[in-house]
Protein backbone atom coordinates (compact mmCIF):
# COMPACT_ATOMS: atom_id res chain seq x y z
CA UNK A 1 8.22 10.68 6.57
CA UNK A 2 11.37 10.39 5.04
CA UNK A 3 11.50 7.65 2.50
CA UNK A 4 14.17 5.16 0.86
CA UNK A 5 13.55 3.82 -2.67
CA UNK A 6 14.88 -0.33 -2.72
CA UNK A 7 15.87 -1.98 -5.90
CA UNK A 8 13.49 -4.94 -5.91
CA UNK A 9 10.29 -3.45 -5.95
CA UNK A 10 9.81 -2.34 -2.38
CA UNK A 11 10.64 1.21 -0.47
CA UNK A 12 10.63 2.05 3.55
CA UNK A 13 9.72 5.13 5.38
CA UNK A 14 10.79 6.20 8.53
CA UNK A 15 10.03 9.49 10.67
CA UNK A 16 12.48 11.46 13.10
CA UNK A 17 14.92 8.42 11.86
CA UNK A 18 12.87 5.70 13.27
CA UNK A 19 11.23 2.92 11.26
CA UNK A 20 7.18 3.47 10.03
CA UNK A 21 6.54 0.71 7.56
CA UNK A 22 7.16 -0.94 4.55
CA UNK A 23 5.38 -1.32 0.77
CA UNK A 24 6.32 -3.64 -1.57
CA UNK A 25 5.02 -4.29 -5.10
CA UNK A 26 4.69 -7.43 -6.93
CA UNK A 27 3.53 -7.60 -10.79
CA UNK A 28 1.93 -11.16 -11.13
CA UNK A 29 -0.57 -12.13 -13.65
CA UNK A 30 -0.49 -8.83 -15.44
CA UNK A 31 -1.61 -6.83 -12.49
CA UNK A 32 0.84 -4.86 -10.25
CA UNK A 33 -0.25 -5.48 -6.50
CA UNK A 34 0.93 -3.60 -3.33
CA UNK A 35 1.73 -5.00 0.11
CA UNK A 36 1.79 -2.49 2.76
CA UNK A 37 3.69 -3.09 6.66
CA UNK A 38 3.51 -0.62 9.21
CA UNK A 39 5.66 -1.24 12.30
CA UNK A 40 2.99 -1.74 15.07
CA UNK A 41 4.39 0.81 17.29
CA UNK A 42 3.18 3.49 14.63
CA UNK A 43 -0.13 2.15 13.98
CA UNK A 44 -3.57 4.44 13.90
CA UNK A 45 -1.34 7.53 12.52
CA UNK A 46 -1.82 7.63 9.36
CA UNK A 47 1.42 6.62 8.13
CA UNK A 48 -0.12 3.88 5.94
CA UNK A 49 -2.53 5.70 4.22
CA UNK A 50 0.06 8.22 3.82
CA UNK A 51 2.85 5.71 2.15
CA UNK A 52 -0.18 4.85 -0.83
CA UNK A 53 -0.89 7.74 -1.41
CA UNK A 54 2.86 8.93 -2.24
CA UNK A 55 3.82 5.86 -3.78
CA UNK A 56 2.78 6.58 -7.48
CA UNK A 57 6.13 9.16 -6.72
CA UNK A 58 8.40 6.05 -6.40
CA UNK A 59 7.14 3.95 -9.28
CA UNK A 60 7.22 4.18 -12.91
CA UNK A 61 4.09 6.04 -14.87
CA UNK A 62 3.96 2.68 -17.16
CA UNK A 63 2.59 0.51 -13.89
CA UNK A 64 -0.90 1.42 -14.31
CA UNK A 65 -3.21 1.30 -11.17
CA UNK A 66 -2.33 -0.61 -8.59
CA UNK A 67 -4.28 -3.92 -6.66
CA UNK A 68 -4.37 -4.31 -2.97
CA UNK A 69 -5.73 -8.19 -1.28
CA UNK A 70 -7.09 -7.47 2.14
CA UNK A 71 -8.80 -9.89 4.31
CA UNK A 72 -12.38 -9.21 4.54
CA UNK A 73 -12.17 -8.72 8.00
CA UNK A 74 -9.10 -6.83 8.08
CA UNK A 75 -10.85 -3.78 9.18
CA UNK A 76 -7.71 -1.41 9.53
CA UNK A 77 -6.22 -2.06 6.21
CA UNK A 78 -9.73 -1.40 4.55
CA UNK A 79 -9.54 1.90 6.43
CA UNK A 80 -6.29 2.83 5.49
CA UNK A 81 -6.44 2.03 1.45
CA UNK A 82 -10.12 3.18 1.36
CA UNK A 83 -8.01 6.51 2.46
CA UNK A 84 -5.22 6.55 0.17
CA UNK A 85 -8.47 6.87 -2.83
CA UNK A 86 -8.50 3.13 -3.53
CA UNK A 87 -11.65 1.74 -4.46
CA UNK A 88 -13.72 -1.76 -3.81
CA UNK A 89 -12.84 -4.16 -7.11
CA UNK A 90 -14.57 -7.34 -5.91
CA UNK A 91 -14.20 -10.34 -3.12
CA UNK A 92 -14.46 -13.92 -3.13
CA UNK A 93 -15.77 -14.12 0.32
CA UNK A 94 -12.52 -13.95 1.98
CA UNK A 95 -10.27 -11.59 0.06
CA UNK A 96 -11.22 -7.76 -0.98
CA UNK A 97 -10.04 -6.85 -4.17
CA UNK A 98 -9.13 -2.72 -3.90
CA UNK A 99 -8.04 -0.70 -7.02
CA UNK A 100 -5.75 2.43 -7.30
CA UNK A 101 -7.05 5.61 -9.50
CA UNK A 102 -4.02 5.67 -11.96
C-alpha cells in the first residue's frame, strides 16, 4: 500500500492507485485514540490490520500507545486490531477498549 501522511492527524493508503482506507488519530483526555476506515470494496484483505500495524511509522515516538473504541459486536474490527498486536483494555458493555504495545 502506498501511503499519504495528512496534516491534521489522519493519513490514507491506497494500492495500485486506488483508495484502501483511512486512520485518523485524535488525542482527547490524555489518551491518543485511532479511528480506522477501510473502503468496503477492499474489505477481508488485510489492509486494516496492515495500516495499524505501520502506523507507529507515521506518528511521533512521544504519542505513547495508542486506544482503539470498537463496538462490542463489531466483530471485524476486533479481528483486525486484535491483528495489528492490540490488546483487550476493558468494556462498558457496549464499547471495547483495545490498547497498542508502544
Amino acid at each position: 500500500c502506498a501511503r499519504y501522511m495528512h496534516d491534521d492527524g489522519w493519513w490514507s493508503a491506497e494500492d495500485g492507485g486506488w483508495p484502501v482506507g483511512t486512520v485518523r488519530l485524535d488525542a482527547v483526555d490524555g489518551r491518543t485514540w485511532v479511528s480506522i476506515i477501510v473502503a468496503p470494496e477492499q474489505r477481508g484483505r488485510g489492509y486494516g490490520a496492515e495500516m495499524l500495524r505501520e502506523l507507529p511509522m507515521y506518528r511521533a515516538p512521544d504519542y505513547g500507545p495508542l486506544y482503539a473504541r470498537i463496538h462490542h459486536d463489531n466483530v471485524a474490527s476486533v479481528r483486525t486490531f486484535e491483528k495489528a498486536g492490540y490488546t483487550y483494555v476493558e468494556t462498558n458493555g457496549v464499547w471495547c477498549v483495545y490498547r497498542s504495545k508502544q
